[in-house]
N, C-alpha and C. Protein backbone atom coordinates (compact mmCIF):
# COMPACT_ATOMS: atom_id res chain seq x y z
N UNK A 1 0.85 -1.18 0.00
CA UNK A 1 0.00 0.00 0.00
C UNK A 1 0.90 1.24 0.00
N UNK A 2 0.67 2.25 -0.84
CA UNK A 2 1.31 3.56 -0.83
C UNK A 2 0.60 4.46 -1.18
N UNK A 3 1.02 5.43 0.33
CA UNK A 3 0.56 6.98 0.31
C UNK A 3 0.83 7.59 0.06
N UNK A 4 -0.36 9.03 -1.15
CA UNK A 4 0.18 9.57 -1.59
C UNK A 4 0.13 10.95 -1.03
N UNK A 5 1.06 12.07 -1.46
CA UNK A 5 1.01 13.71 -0.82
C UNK A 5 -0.34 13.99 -1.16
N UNK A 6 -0.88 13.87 -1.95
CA UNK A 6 -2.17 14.03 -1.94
C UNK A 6 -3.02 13.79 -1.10
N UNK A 7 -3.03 12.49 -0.70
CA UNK A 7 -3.34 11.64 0.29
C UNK A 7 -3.44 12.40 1.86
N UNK A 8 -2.25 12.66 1.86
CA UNK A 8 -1.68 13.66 3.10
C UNK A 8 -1.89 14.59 3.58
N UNK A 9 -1.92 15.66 2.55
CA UNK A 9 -2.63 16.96 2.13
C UNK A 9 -4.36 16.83 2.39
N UNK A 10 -4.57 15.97 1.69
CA UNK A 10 -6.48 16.00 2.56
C UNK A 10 -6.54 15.89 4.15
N UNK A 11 -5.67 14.36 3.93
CA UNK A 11 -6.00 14.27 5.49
C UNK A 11 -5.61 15.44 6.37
N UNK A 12 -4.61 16.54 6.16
CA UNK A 12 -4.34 17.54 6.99
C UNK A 12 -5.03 18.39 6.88
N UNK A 13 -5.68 18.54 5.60
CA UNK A 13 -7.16 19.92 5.40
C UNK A 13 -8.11 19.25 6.36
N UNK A 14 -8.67 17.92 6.11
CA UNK A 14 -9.68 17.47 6.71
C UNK A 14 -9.58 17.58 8.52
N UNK A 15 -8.28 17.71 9.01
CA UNK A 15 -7.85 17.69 10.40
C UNK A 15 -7.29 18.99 10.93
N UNK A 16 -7.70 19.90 10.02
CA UNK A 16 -7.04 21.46 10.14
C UNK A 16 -6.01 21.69 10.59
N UNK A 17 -4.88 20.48 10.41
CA UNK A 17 -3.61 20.40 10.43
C UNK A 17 -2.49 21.35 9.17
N UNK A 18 -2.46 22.49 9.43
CA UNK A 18 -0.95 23.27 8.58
C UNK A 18 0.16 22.59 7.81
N UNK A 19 -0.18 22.12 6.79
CA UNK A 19 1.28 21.27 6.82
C UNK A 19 1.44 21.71 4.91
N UNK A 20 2.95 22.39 5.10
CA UNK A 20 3.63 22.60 3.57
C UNK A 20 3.69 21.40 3.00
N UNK A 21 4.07 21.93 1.64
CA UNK A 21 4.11 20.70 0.62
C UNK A 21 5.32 19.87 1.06
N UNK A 22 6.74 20.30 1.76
CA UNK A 22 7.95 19.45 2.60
C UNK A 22 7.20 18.47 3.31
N UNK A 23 6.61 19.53 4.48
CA UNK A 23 6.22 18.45 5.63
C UNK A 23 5.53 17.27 4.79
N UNK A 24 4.49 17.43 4.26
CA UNK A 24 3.53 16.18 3.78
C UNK A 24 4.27 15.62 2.77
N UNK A 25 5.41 15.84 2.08
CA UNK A 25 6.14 14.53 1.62
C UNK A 25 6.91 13.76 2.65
N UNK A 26 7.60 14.86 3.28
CA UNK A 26 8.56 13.61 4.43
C UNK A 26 7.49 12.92 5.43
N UNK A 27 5.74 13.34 5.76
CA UNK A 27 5.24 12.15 6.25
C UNK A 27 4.54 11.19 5.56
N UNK A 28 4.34 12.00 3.94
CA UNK A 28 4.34 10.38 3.01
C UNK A 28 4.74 9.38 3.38
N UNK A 29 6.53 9.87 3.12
CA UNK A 29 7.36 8.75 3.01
C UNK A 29 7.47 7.86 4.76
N UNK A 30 7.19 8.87 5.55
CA UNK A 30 6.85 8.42 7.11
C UNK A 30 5.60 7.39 7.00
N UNK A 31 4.95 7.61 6.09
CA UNK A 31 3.71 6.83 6.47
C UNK A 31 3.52 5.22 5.53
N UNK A 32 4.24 5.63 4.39
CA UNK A 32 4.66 4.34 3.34
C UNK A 32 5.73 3.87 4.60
N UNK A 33 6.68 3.87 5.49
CA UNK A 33 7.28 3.54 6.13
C UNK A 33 6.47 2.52 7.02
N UNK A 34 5.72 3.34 8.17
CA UNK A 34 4.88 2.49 8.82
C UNK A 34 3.60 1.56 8.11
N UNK A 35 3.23 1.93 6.94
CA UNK A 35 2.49 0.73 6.74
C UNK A 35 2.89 -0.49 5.93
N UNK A 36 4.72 -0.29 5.35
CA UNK A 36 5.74 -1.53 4.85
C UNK A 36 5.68 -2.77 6.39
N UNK A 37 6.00 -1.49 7.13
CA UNK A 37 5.92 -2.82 8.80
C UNK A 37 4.50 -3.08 8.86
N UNK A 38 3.60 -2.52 8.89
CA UNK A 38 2.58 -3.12 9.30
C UNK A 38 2.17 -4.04 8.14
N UNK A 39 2.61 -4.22 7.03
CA UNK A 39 2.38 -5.30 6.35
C UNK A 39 3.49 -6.18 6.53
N UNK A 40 5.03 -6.17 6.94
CA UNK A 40 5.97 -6.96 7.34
C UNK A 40 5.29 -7.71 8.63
N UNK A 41 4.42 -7.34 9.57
CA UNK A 41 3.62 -8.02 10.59
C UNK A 41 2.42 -8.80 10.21
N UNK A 42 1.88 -8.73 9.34
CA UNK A 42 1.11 -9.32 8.93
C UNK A 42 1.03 -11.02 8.62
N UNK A 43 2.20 -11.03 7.98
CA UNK A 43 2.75 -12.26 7.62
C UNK A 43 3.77 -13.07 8.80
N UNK A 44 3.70 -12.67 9.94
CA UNK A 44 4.43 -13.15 10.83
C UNK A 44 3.38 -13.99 11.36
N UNK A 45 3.29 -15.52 11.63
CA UNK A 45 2.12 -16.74 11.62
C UNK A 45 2.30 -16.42 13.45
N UNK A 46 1.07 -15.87 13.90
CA UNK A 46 0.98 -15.95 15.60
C UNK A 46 0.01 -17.09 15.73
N UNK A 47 -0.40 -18.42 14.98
CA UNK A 47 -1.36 -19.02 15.51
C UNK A 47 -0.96 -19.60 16.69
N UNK A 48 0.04 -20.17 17.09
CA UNK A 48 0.33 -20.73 18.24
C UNK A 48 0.77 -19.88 19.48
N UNK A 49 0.60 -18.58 19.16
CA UNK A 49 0.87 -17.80 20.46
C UNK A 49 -0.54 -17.27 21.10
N UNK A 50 -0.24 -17.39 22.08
CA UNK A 50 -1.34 -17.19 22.97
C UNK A 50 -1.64 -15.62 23.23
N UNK A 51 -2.80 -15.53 23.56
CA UNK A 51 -3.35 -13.60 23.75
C UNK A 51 -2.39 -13.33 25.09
N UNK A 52 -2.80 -11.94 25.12
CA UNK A 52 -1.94 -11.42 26.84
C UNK A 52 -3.30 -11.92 27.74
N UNK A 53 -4.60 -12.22 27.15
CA UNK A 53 -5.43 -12.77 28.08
C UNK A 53 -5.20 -14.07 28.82
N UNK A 54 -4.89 -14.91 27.68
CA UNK A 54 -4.86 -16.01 28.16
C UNK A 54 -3.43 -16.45 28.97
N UNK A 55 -2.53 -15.64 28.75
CA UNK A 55 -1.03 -15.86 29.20
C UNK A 55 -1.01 -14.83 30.84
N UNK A 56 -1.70 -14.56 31.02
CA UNK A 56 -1.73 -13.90 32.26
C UNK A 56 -2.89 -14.47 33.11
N UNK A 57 -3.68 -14.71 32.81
CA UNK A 57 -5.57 -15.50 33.55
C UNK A 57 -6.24 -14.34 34.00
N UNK A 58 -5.84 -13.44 33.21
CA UNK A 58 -6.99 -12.07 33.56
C UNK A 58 -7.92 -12.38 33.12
N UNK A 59 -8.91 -11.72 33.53
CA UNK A 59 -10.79 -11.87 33.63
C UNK A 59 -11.45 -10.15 34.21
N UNK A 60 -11.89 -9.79 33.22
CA UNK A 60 -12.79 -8.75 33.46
C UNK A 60 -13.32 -8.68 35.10
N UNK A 61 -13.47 -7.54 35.68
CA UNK A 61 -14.27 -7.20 36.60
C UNK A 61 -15.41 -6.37 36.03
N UNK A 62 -16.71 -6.83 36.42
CA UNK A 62 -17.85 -6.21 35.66
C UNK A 62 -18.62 -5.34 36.92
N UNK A 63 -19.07 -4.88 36.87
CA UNK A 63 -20.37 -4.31 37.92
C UNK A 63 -21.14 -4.00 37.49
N UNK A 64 -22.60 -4.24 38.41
CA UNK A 64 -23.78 -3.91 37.84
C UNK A 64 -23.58 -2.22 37.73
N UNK A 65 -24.46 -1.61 36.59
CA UNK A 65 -24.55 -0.40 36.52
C UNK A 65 -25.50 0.09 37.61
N UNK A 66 -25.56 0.83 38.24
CA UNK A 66 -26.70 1.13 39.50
C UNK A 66 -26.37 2.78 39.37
N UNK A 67 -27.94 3.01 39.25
CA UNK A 67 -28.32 4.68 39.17
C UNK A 67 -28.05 5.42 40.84
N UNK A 68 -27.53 6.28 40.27
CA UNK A 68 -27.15 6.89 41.49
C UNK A 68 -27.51 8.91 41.65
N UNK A 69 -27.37 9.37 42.35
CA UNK A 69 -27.53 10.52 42.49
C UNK A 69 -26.49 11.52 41.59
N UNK A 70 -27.12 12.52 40.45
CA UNK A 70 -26.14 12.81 40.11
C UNK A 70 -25.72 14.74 40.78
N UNK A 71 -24.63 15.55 40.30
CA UNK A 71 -24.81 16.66 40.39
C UNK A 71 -25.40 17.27 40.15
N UNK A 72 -26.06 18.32 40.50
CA UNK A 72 -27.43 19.45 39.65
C UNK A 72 -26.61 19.87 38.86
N UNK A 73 -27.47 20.32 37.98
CA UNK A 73 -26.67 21.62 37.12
C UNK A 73 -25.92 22.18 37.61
N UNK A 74 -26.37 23.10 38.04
CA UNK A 74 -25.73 24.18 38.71
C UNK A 74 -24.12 24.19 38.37
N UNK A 75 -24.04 22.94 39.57
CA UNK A 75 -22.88 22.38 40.19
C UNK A 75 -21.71 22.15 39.15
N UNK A 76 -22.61 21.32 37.95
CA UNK A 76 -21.80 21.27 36.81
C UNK A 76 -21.24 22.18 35.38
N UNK A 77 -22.46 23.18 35.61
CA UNK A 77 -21.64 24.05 34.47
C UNK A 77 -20.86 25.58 35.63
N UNK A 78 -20.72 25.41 36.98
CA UNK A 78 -20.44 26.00 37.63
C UNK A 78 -18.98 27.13 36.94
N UNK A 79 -18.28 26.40 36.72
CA UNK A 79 -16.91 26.26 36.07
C UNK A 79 -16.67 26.39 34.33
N UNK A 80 -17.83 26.56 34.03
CA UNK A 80 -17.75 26.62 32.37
C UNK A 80 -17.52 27.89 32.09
N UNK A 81 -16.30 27.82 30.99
CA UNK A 81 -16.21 29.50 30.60
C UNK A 81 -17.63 30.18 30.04
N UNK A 82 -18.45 29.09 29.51
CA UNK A 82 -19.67 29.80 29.02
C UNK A 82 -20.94 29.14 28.97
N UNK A 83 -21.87 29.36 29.14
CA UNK A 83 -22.76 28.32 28.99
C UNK A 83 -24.09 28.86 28.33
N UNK A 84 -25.39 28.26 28.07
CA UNK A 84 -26.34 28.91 27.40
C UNK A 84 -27.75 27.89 27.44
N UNK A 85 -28.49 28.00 28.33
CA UNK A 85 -29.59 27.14 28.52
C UNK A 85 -29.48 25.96 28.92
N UNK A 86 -28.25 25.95 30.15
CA UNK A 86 -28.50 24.67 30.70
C UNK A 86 -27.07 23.35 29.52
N UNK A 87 -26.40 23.94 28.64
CA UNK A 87 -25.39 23.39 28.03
C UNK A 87 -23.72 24.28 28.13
N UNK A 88 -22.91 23.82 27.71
CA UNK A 88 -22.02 24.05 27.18
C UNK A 88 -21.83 25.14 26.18
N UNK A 89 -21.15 26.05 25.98
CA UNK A 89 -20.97 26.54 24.92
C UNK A 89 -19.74 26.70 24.45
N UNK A 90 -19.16 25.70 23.25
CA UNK A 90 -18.13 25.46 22.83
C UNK A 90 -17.84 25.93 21.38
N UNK A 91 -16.28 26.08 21.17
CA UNK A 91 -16.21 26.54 19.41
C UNK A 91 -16.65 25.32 18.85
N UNK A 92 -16.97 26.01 17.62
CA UNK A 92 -17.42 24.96 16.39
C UNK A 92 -16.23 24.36 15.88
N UNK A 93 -16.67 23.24 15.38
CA UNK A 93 -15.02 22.43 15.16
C UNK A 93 -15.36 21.84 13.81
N UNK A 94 -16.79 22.25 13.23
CA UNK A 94 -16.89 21.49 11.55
C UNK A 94 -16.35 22.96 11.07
N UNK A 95 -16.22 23.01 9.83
CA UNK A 95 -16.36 24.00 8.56
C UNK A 95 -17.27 24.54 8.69
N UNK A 96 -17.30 25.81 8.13
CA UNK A 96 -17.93 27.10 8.17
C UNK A 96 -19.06 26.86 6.52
């Protein structure tokens, strides 16, 4: 599999990540890098190795979920730089 600057270039528009036409070739080639290993791992046969589950005898601790008393409002947007009917008021983080 190989990534292209193109490739790169979206993903950094799409993540409002800054990145010159340098940067997004040298993490092209950063990223054709990591996914040569992650296909060099691929082909490495783990059927006979065991999970970290089973090689340790860990077992989940579960608990019942049980409703409990929560904070009022109040309490919780106490501390908000801003708020507006009982929410949050945060920057927008899609496109304009």
């Amino acid at each position: 599999m190989t990534v292209t600057t193109t490739e790169i270039l979206r993903l950094a528009e799409m993540t409002r990540i800054g990145l010159d036409l340098n940067e997004a070739d040298r993490l092209t080639s950063q990223m054709d890098s990591i996914l040569d290993h992650m296909n060099l791992l691929r082909t490495v046969d783990t059927n006979s190795v065991q999970t970290a589950e089973e090689s340790q005898g860990l077992t989940n601790i579960v608990r019942l979920d049980e409703v409990s008393v929560s904070l009022p409002v109040e309490a919780v947007l106490a501390n908000a730089p801003e708020t507006s009917d009982n929410f949050f008021v945060v920057p927008a983080v899609m496109g304009e």
